[in-house]
Protein backbone atom coordinates (compact mmCIF):
# COMPACT_ATOMS: atom_id res chain seq x y z
CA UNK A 1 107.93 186.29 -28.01
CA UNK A 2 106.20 187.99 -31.21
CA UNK A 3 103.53 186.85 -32.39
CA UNK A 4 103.81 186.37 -36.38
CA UNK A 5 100.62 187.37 -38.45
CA UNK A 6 100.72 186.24 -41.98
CA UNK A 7 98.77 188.62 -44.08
CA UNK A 8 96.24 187.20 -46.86
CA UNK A 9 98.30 188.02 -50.15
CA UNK A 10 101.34 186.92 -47.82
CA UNK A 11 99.51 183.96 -47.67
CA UNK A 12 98.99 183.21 -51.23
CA UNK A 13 101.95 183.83 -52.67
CA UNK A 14 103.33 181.28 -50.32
CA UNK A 15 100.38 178.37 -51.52
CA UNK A 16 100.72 179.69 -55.26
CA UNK A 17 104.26 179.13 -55.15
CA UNK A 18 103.38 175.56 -53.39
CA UNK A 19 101.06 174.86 -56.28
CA UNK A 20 104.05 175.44 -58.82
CA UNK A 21 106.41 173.73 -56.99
CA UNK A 22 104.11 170.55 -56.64
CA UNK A 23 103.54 170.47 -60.78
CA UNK A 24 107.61 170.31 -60.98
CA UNK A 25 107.82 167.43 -58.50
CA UNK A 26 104.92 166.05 -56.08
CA UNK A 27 105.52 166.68 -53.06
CA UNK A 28 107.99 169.47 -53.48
CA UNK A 29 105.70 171.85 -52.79
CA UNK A 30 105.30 170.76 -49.30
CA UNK A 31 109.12 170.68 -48.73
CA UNK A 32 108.67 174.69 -49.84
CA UNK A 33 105.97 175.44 -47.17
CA UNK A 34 108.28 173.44 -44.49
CA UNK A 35 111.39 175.75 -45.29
CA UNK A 36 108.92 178.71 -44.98
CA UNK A 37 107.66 177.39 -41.82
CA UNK A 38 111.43 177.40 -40.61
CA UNK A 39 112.59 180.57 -41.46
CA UNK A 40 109.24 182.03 -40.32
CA UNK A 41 109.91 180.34 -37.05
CA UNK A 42 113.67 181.81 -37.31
CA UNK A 43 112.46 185.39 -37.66
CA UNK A 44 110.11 184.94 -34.44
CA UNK A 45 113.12 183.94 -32.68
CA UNK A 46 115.01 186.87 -33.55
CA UNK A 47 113.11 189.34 -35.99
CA UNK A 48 116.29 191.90 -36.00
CA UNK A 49 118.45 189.38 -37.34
CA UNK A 50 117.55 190.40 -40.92
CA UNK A 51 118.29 192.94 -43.62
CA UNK A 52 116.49 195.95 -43.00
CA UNK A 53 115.39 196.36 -47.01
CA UNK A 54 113.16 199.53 -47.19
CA UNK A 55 111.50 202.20 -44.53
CA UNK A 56 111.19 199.41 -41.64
CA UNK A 57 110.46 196.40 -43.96
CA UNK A 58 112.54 193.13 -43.26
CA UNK A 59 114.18 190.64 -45.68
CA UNK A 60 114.70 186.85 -45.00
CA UNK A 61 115.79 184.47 -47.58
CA UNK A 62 114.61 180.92 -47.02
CA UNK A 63 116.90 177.52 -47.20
CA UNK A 64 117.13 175.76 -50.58
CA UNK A 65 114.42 177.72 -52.16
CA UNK A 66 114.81 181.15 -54.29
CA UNK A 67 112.39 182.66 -51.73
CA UNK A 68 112.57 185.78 -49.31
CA UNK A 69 109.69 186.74 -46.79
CA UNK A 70 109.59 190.51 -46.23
CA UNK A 71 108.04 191.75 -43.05
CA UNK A 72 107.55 194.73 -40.25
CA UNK A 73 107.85 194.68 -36.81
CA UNK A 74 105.88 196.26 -34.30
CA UNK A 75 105.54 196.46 -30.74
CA UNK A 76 105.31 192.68 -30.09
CA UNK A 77 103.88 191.17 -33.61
CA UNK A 78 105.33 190.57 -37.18
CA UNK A 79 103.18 191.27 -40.09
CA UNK A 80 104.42 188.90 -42.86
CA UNK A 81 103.12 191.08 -46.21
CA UNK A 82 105.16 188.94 -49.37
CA UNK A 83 106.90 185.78 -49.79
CA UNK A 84 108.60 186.40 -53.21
CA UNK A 85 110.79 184.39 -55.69
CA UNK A 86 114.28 186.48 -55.47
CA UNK A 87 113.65 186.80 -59.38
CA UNK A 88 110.62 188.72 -59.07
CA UNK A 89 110.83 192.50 -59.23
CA UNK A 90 112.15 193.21 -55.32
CA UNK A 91 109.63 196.39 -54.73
CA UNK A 92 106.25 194.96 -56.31
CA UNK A 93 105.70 194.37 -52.24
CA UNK A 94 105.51 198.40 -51.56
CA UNK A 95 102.12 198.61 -52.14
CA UNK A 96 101.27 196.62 -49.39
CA UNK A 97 100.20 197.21 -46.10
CA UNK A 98 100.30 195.36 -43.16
């Protein structure tokens, strides 16, 4: 199995996004971080499943919430390097590395 790695700006956008969703609706936030944790544990599963988006870089759009988490896979990990609203300019991610 892969091992996932969740890079640090991965990281925040997923607890900003939290934080927002919280202010709408306590608790709602937490809901967001659970369907994270689900489709995070889907691409583990089966990291090929997903649209290939750009030059080795993975798309996969989470349940209920406007979300996708773009990745890379190598040899036997995932580096997670965005978690981004689906209305967010789609190549802002580029500049990252993993």
């Amino acid at each position: 199995m892969f091992k996932v790695v969740i890079k640090p700006l991965a990281e925040q956008d997923a607890l900003n996004a939290a934080k927002w969703y919280n202010e709408v609706r306590i608790g709602l936030g937490d809901e967001f971080l659970l369907a994270l944790d689900a489709k995070i544990n889907a691409i583990q599963r089966n990291p090929n499943q997903f649209k290939l988006v750009y030059k080795g870089v993975r798309r996969a759009l989470t349940e209920r919430f406007p979300f996708g988490i773009f990745y890379i896979i190598e040899i036997d990990k995932i580096y997670i390097i965005a978690i981004v609203h689906t209305r967010r300019n789609p190549l802002f991610w580029k500049k990252r590395k993993k």
